[in-house]
N, C-alpha and C. Protein backbone atom coordinates (compact mmCIF):
# COMPACT_ATOMS: atom_id res chain seq x y z
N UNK A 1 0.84 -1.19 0.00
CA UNK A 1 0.00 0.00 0.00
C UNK A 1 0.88 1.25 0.00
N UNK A 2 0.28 2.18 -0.55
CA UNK A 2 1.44 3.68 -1.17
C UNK A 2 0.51 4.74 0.12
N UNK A 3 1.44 5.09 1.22
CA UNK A 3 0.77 5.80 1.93
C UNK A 3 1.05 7.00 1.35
N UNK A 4 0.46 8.17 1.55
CA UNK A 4 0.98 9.53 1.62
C UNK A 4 0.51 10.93 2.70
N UNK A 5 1.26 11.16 3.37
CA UNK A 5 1.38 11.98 4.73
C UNK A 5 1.63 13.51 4.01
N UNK A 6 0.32 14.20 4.53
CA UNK A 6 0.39 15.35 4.79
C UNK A 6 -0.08 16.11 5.48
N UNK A 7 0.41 17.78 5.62
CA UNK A 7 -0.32 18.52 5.99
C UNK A 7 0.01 19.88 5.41
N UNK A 8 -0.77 20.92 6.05
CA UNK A 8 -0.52 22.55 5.18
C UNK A 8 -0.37 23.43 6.32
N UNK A 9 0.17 24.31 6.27
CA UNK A 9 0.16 25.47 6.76
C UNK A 9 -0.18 26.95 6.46
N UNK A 10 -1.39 27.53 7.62
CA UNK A 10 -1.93 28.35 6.68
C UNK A 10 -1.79 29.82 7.92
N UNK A 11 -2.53 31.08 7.29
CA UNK A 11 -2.16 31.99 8.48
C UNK A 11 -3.47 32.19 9.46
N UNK A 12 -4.45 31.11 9.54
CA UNK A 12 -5.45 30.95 10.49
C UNK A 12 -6.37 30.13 10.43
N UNK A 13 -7.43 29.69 11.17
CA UNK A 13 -8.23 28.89 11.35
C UNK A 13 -9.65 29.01 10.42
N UNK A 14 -9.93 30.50 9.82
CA UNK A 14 -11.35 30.51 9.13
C UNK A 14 -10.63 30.31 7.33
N UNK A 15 -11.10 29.24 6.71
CA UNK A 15 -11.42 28.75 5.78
C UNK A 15 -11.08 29.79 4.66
N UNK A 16 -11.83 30.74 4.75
CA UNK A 16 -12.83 32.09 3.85
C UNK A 16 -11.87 32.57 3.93
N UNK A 17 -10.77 33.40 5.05
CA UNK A 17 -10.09 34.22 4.92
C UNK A 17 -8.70 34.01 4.98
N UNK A 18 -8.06 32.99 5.83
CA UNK A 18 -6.92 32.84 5.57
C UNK A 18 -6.71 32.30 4.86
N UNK A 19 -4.78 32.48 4.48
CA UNK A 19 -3.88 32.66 3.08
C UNK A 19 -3.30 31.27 3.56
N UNK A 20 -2.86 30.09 2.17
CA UNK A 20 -2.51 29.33 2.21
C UNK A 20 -0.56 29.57 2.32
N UNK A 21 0.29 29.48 3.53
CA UNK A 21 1.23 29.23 3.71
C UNK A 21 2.35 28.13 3.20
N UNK A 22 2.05 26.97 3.43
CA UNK A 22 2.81 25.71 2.73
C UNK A 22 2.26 24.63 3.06
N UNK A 23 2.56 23.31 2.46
CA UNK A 23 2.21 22.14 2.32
C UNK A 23 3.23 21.18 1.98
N UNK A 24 3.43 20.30 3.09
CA UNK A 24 4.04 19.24 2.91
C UNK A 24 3.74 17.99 3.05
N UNK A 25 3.99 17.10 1.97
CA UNK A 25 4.01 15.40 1.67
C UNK A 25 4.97 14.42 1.34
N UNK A 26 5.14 13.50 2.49
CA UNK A 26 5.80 12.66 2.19
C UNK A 26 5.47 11.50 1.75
N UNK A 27 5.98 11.10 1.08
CA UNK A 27 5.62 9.86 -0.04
C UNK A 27 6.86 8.94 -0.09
N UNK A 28 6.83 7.42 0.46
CA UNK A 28 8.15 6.53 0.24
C UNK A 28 9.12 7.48 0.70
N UNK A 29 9.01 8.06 2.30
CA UNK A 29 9.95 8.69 3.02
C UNK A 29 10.46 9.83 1.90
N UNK A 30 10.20 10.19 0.91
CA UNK A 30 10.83 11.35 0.33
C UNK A 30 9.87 12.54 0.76
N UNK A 31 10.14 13.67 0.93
CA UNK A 31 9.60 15.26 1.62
C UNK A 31 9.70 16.10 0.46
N UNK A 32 8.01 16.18 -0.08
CA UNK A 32 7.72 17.10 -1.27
C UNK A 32 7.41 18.45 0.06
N UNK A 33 7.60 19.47 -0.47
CA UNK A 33 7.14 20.52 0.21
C UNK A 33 6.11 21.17 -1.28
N UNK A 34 5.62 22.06 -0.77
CA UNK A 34 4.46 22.93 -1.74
C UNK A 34 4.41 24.84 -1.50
N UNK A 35 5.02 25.59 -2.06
CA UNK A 35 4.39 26.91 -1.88
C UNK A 35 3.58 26.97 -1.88
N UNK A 36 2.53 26.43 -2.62
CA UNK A 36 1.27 27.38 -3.42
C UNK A 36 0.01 25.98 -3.36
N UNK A 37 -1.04 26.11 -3.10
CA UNK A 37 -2.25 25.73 -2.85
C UNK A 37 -2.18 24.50 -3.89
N UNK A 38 -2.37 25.43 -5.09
CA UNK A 38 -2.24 24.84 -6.85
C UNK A 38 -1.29 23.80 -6.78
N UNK A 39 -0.08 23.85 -6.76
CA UNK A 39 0.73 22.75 -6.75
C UNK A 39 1.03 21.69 -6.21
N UNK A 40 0.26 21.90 -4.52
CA UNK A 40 -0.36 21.08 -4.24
C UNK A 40 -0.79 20.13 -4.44
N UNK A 41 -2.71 20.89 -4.66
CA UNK A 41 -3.50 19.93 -5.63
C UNK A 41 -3.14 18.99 -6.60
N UNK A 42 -2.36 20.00 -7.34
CA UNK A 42 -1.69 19.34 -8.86
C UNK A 42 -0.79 17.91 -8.42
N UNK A 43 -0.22 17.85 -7.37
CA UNK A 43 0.26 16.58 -7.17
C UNK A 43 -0.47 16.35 -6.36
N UNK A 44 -1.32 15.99 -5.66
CA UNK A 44 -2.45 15.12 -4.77
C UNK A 44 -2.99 14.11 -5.92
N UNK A 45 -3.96 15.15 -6.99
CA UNK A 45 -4.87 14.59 -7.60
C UNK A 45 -4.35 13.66 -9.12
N UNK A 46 -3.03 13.70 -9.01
CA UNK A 46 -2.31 12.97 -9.79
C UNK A 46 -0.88 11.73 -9.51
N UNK A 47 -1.38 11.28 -8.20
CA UNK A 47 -1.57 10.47 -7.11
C UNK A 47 -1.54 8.84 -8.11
N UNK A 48 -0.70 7.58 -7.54
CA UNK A 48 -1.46 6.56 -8.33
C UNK A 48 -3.09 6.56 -7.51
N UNK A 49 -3.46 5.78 -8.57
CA UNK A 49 -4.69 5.53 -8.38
C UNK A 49 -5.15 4.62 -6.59
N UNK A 50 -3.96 3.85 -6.68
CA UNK A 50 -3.99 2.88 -5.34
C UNK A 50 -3.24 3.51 -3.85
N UNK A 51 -3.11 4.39 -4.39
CA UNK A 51 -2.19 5.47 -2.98
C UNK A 51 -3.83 5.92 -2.62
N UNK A 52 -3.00 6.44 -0.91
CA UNK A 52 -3.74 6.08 0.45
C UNK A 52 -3.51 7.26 0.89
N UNK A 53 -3.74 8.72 0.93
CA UNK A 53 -3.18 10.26 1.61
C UNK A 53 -3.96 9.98 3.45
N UNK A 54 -2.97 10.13 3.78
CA UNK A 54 -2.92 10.29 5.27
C UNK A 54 -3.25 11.46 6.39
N UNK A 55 -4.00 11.98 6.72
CA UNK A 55 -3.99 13.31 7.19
C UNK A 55 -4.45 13.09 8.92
N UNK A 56 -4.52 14.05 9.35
CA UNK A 56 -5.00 14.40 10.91
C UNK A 56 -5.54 15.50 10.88
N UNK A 57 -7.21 15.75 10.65
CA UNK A 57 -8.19 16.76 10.51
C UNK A 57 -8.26 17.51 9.20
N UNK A 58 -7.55 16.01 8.48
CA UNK A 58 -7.80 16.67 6.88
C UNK A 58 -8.80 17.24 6.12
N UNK A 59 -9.83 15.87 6.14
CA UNK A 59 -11.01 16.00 6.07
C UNK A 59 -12.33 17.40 6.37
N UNK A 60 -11.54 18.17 7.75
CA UNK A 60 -12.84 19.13 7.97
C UNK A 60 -11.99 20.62 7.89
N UNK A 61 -10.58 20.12 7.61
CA UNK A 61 -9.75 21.52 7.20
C UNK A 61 -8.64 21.34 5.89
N UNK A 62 -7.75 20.47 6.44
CA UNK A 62 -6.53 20.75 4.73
C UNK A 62 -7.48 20.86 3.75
N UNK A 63 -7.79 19.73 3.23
CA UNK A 63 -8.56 19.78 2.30
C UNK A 63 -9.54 20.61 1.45
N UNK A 64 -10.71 20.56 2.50
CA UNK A 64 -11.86 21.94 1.98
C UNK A 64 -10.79 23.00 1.85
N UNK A 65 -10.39 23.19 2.72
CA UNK A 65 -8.88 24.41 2.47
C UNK A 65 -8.39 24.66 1.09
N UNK A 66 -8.13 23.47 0.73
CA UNK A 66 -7.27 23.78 -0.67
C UNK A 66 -8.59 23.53 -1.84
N UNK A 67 -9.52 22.75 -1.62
CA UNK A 67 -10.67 23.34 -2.71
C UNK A 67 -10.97 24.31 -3.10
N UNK A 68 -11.12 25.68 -1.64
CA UNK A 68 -11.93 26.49 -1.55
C UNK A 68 -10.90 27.73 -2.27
N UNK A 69 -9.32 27.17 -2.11
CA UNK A 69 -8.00 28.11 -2.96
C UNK A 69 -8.11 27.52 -4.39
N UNK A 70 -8.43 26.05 -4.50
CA UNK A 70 -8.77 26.10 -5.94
C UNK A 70 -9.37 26.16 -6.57
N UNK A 71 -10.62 26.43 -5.95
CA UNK A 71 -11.80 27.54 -6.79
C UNK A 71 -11.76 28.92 -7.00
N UNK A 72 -10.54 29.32 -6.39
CA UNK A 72 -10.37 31.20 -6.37
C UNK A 72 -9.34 31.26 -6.98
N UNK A 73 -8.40 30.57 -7.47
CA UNK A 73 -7.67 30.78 -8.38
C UNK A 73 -7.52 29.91 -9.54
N UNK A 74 -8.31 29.41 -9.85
CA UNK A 74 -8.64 28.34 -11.21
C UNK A 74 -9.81 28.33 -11.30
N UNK A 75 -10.37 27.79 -12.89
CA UNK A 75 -11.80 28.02 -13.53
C UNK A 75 -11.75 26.05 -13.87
N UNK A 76 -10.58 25.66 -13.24
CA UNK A 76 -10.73 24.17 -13.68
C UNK A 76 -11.37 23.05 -12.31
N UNK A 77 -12.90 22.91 -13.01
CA UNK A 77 -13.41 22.45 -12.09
C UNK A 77 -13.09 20.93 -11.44
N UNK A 78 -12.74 20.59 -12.75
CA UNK A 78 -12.33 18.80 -12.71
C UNK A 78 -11.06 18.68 -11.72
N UNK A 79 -10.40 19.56 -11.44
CA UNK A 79 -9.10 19.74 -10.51
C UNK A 79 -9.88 19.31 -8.84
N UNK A 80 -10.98 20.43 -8.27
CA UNK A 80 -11.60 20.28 -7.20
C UNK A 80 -12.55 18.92 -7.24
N UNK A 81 -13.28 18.74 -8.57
CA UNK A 81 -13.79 17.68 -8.14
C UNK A 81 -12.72 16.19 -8.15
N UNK A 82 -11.93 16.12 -8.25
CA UNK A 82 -10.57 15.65 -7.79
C UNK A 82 -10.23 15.26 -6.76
N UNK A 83 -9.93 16.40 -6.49
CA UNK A 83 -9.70 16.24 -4.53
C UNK A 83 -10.80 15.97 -3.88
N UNK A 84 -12.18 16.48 -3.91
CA UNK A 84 -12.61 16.06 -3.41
C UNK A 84 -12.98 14.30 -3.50
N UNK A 85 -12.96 14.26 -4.38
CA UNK A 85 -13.30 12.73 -4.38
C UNK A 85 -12.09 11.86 -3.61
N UNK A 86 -10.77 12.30 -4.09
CA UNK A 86 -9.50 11.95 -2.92
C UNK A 86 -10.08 12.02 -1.65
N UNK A 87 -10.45 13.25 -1.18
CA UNK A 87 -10.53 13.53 0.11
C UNK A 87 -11.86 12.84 0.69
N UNK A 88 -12.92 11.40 -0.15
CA UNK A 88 -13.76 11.21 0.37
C UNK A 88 -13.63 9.60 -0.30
N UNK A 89 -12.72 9.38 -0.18
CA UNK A 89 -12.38 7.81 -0.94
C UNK A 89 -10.88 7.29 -0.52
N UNK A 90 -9.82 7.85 -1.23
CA UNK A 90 -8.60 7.64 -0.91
C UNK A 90 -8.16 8.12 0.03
N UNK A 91 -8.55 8.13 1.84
CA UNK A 91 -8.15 8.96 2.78
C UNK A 91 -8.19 8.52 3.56
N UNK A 92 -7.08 8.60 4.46
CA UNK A 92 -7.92 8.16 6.05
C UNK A 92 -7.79 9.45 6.78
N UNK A 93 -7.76 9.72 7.41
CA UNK A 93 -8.35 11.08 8.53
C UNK A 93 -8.04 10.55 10.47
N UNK A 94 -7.01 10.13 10.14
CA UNK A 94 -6.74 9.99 11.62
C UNK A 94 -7.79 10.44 12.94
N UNK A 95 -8.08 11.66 12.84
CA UNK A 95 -8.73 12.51 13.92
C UNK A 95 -10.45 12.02 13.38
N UNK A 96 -10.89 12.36 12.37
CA UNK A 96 -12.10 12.01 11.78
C UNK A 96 -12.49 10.16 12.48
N UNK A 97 -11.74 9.59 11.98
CA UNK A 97 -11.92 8.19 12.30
C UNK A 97 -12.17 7.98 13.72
N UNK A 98 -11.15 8.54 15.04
CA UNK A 98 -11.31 8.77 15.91
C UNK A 98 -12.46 9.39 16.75
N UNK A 99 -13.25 10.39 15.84
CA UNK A 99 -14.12 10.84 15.94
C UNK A 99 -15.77 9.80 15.65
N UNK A 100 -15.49 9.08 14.64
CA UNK A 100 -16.39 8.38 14.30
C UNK A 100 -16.39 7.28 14.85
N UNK A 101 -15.64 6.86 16.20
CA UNK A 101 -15.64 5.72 16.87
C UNK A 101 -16.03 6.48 18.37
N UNK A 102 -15.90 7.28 19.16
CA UNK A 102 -15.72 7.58 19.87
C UNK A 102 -16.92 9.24 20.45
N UNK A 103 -16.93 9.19 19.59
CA UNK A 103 -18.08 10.58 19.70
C UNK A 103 -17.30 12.00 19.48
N UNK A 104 -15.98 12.48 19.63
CA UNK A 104 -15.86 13.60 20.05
C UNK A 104 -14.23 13.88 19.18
N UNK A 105 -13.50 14.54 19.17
CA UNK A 105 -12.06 15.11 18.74
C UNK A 105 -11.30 14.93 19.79
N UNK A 106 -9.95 14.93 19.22
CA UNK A 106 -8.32 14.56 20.07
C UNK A 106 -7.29 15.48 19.05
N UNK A 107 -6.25 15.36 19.71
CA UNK A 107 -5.29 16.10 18.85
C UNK A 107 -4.32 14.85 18.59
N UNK A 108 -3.26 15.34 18.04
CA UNK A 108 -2.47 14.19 17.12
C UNK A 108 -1.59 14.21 18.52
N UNK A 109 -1.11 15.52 19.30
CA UNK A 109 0.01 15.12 20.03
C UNK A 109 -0.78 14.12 21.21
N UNK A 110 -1.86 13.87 21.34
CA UNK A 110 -2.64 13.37 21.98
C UNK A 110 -2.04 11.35 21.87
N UNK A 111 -2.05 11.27 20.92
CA UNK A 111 -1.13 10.38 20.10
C UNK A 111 0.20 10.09 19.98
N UNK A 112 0.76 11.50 19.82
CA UNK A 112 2.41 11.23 20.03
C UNK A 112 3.00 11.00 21.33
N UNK A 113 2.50 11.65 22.42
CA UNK A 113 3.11 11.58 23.49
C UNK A 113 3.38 10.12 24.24
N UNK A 114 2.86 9.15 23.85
CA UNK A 114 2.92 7.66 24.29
C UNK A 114 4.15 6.76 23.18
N UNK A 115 4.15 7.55 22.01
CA UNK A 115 5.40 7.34 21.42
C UNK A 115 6.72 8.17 21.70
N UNK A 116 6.63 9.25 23.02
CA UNK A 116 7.35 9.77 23.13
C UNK A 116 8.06 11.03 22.23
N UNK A 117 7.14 11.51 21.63
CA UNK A 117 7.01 12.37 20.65
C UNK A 117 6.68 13.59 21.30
N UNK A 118 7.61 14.69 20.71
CA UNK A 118 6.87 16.00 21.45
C UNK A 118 7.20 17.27 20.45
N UNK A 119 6.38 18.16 19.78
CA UNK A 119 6.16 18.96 18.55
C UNK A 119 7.18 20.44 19.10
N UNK A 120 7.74 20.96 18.72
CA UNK A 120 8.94 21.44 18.96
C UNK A 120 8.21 23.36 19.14
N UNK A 121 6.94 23.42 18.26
CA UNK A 121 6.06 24.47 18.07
C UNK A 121 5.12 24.40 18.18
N UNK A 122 4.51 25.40 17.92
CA UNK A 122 2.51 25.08 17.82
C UNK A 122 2.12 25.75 16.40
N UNK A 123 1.20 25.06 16.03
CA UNK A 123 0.40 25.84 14.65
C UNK A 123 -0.36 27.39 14.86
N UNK A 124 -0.02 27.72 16.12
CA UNK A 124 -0.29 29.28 16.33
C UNK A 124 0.46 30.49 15.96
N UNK A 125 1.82 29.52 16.45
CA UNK A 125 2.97 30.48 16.29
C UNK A 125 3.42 30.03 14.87
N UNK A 126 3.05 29.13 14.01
CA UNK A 126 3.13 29.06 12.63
C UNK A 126 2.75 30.03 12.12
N UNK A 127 1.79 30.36 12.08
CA UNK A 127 0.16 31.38 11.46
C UNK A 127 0.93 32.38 11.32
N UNK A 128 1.34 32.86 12.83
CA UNK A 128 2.02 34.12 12.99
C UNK A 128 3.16 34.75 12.32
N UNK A 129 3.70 33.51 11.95
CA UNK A 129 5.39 33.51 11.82
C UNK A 129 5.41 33.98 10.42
N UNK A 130 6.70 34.90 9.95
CA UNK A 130 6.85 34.93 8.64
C UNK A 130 7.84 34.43 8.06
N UNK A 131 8.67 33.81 8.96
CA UNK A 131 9.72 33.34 8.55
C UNK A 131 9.30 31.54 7.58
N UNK A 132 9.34 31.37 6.76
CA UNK A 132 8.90 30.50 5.67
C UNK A 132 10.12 29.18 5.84
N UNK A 133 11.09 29.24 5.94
CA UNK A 133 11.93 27.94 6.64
C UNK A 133 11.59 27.40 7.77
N UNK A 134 11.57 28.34 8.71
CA UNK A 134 11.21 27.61 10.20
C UNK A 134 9.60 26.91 10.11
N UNK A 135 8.28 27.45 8.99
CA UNK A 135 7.36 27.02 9.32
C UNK A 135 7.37 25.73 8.63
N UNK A 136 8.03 25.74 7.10
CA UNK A 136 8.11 24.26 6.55
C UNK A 136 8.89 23.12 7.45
N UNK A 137 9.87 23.72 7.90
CA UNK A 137 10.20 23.03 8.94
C UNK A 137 9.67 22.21 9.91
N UNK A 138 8.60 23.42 10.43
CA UNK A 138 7.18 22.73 11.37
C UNK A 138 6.68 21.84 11.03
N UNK A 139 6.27 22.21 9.78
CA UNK A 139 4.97 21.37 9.28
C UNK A 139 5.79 19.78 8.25
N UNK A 140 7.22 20.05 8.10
CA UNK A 140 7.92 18.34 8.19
C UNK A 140 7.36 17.50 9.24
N UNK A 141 7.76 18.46 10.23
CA UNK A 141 7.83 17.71 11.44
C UNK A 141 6.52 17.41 12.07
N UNK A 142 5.58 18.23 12.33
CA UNK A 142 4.16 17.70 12.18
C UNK A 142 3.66 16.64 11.05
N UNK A 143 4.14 16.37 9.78
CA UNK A 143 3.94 15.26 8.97
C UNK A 143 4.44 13.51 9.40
N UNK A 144 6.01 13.84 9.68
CA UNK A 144 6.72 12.96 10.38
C UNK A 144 6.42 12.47 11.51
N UNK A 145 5.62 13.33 12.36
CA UNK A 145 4.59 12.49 13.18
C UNK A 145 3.44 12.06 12.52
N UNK A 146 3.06 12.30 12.26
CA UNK A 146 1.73 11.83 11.82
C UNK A 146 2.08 10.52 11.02
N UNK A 147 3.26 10.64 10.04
CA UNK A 147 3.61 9.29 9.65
C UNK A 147 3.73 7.90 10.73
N UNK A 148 4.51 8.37 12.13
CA UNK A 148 4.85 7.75 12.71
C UNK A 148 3.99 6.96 13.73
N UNK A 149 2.99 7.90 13.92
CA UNK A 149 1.45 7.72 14.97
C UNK A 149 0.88 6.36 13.30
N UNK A 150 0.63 6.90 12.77
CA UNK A 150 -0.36 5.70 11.71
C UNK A 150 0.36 4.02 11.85
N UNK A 151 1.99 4.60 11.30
CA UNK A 151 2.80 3.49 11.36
C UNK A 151 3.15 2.49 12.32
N UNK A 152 2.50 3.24 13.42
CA UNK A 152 2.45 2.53 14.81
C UNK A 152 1.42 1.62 14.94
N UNK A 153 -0.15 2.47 14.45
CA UNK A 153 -1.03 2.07 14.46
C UNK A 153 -0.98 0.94 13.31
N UNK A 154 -0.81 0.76 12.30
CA UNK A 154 -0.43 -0.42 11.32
C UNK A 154 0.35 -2.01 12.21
N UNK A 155 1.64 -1.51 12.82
CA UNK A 155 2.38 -2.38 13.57
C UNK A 155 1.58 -2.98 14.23
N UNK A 156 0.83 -2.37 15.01
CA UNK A 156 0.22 -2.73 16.91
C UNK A 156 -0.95 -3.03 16.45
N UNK A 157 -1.78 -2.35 15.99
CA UNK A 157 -3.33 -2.69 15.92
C UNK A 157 -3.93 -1.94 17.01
N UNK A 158 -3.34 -0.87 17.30
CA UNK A 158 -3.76 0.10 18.20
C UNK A 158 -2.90 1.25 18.58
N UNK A 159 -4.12 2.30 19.30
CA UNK A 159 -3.04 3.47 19.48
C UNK A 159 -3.46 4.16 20.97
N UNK A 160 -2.24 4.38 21.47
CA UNK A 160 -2.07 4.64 23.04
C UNK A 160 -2.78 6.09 23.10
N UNK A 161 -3.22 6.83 24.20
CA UNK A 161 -3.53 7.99 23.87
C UNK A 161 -3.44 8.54 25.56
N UNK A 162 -2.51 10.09 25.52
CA UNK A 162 -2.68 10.91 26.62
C UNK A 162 -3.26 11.84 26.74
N UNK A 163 -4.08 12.60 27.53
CA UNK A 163 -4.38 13.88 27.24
C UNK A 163 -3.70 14.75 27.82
N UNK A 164 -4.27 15.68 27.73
CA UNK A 164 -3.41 16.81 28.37
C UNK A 164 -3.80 16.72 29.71
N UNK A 165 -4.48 16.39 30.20
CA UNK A 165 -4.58 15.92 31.69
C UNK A 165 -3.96 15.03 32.12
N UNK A 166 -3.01 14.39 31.83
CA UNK A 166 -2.67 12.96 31.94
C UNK A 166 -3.69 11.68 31.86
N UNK A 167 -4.73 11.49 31.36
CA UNK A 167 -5.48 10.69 31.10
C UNK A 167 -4.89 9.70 30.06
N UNK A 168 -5.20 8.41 30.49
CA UNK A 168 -4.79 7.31 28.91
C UNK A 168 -5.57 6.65 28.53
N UNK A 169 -5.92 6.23 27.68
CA UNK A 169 -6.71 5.40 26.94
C UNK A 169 -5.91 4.40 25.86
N UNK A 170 -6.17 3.73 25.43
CA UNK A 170 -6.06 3.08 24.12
C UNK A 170 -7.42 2.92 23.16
N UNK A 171 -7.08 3.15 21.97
CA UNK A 171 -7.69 3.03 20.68
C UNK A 171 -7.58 1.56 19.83
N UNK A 172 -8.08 0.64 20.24
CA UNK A 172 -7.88 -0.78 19.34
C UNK A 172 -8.66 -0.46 18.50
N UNK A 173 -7.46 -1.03 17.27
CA UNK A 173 -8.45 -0.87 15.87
C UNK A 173 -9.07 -2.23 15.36
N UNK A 174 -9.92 -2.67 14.71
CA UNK A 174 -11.04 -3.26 14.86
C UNK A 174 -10.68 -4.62 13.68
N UNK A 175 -10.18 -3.50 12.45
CA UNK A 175 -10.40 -4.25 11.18
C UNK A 175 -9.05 -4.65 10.61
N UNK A 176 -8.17 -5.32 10.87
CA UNK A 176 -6.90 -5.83 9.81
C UNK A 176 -5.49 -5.15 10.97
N UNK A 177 -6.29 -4.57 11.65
CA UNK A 177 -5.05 -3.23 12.71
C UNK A 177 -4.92 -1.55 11.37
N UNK A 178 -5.87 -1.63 10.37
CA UNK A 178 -6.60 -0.55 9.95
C UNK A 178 -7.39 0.86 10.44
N UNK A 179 -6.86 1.55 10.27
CA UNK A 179 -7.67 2.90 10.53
C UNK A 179 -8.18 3.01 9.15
N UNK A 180 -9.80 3.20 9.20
CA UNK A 180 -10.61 2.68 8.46
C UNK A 180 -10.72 4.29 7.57
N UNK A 181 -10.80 3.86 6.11
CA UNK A 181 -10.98 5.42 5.59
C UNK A 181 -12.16 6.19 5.50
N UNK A 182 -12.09 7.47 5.00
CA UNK A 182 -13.24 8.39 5.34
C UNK A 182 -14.49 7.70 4.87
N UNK A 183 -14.29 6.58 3.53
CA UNK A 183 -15.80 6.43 2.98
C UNK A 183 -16.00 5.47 4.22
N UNK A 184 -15.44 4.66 4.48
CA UNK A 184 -15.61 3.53 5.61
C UNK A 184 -16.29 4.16 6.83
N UNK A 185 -15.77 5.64 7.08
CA UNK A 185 -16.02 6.15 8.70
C UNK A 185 -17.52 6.41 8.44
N UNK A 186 -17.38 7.40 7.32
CA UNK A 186 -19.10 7.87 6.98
C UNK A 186 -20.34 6.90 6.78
N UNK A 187 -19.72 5.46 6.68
CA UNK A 187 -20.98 4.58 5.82
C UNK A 187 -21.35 4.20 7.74
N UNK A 188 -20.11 3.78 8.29
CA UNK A 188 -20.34 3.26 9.85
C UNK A 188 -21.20 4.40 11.19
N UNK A 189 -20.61 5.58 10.39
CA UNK A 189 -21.81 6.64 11.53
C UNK A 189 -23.20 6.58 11.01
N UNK A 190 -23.35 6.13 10.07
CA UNK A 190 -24.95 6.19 9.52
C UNK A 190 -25.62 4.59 10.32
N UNK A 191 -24.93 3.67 10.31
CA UNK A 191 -25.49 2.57 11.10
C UNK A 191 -25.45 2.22 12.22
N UNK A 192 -24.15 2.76 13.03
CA UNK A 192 -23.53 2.98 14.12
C UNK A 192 -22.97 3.95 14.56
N UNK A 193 -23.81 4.82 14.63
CA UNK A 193 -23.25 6.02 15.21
C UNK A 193 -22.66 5.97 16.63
N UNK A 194 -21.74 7.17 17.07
CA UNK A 194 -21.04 6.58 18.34
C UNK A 194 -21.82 7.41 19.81
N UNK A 195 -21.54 6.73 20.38
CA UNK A 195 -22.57 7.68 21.65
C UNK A 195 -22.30 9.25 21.99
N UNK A 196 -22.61 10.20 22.33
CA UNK A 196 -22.87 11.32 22.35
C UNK A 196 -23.43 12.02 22.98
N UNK A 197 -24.49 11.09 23.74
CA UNK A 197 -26.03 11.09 24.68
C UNK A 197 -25.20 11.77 25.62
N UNK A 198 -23.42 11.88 25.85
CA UNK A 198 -23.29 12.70 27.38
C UNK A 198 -22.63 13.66 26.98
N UNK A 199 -22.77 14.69 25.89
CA UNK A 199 -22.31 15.78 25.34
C UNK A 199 -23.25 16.89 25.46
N UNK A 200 -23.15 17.88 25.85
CA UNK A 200 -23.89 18.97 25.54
C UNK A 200 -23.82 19.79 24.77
N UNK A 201 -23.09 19.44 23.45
CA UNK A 201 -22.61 19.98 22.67
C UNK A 201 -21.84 19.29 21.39
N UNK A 202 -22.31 17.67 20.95
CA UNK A 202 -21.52 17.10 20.47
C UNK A 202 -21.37 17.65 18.80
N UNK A 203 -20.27 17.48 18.22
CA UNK A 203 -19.94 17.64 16.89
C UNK A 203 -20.95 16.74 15.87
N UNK A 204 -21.17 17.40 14.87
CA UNK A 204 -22.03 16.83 13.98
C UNK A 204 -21.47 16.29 12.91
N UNK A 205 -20.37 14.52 13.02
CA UNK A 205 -20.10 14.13 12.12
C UNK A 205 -19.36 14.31 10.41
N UNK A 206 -21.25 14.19 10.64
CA UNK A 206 -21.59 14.31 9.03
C UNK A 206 -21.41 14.89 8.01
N UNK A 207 -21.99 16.41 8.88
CA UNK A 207 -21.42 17.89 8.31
C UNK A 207 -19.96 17.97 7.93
N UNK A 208 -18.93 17.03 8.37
CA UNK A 208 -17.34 17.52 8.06
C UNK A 208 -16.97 16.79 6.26
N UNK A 209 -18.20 16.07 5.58
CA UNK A 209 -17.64 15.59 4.03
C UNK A 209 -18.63 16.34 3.44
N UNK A 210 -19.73 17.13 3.78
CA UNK A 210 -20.60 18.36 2.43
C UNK A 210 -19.63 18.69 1.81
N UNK A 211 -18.52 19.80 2.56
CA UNK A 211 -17.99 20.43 1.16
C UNK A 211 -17.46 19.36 0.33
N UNK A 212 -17.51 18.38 -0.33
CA UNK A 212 -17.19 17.59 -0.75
C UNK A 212 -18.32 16.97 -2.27
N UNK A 213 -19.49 17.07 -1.70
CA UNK A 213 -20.41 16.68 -2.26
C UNK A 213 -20.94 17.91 -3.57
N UNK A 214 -20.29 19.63 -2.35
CA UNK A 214 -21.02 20.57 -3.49
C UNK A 214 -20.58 20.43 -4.90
C-alpha cells in the first residue's frame, strides 16, 4: 500500500479568509514541500490511483482548504472535483476516524506523546510567523509524526492515547489493525453512530464531508 502523509500550513483557522502558507508530503519517506495551494493539488490529484493520503483533521480543514484556494484561483473544475473525491475515498483522517468511533475530537500530540514524541512548536505560532523555513520546517515535522502515529497504528493494531490531563486510553483498531478510511467512517456513523447522549454539545459528524459533495 502507497501511503501519503500530509499537511498545510496556513495563516489561520477561518477557511474564507486565511492565506494558504505551505504544504508538505511525504511519499516513500521522500519530503515534497508545496508553496502554493495549486501545486499542491496538482500533485495530490495525480496520485497513483492505489495510494492512500494520510492526514490528521484533513477532512474538515486541509482539504476543503485547498478546494476552496482552488476555486479562487482556477476556472478548472475537474481539478476540485478531484480532490474532493481523494478527500472522500482515498483517505484516512486519523482525527475524523477517531471521531467516528468515539463521539468527540483529540489532537495528534494526543497520540504522540505515548510514542514519546513531542512537537517542537505550535500551529499558532506558525500562522504568525513569517519566517517561511522555520514554518516548513514545522509542518515536516508535524507530517513525520503523523507518519509515525499511523505506522504505529499499522504495527500494533492500536493506538495509546494521553491527554493533556494525563489521562490514557487506548484506541484498538477493529479491522486488519486498519484505521478505516473516510468512505468507511461515513458509511459506519450512519449505522452505528457513536454515543454522544453525554455531550452537551456534540460535533455533527456528518457535516465535516458536504464540502465535498457541493
Amino acid at each position: 500500500m502507497l501511503y501519503v502523509y500530509l499537511d498545510i500550513e496556513t495563516t489561520g483557522l477561518d477557511i474564507d479568509k486565511c492565506n494558504f502558507t505551505c504544504g508538505v508530503a511525504i511519499c516513500n519517506n521522500v519530503v515534497f514541500t508545496f508553496e502554493t495551494a495549486v501545486s499542491m493539488v496538482v500533485y495530490l490529484t495525480t496520485l497513483p490511483k492505489d495510494a492512500i493520503v494520510v492526514t490528521f483533521n484533513g477532512l474538515a480543514f486541509d482539504l476543503p482548504f485547498l478546494a476552496k484556494k482552488i476555486a479562487q484561483a482556477s476556472a478548472d473544475v475537474a481539478l476540485t472535483q478531484k480532490l474532493a473525491h481523494l478527500a472522500t475515498h482515498n483517505h484516512i483522517d486519523i482525527m475524523y476516524a477517531f471521531a467516528c468511533t468515539f463521539g468527540y475530537f483529540t489532537s495528534l500530540q494526543s497520540f504522540a506523546t505515548p510514542l514519546k514524541i513531542t512537537k517542537t512548536w505550535s500551529g499558532a505560532a506558525a500562522a504568525a510567523s513569517t519566517d517561511l523555513p522555520k514554518i516548513i520546517e514545522y509542518c515536516t515535522q508535524d507530517v513525520k509524526v503523523l507518519q509515525q502515529v499511523h505506522q504505529h497504528a499499522l504495527t500494533n493494531g492500536k493506538l495509546d492515547r494521553v491527554t493533556q490531563r494525563g489521562h490514557t486510553s487506548t484506541w484498538t483498531l477493529l479491522h486488519s489493525n486498519q484505521i478505516p478510511l473516510v468512505s468507511q467512517c461515513s458509511a459506519n456513523i450512519q449505522t452505528m453512530p457513536p454515543d454522544q447522549n453525554w455531550m452537551d454539545n456534540p460535533p455533527n459528524l456528518a457535516d465535516l464531508s458536504k464540502w465535498a459533495s457541493m
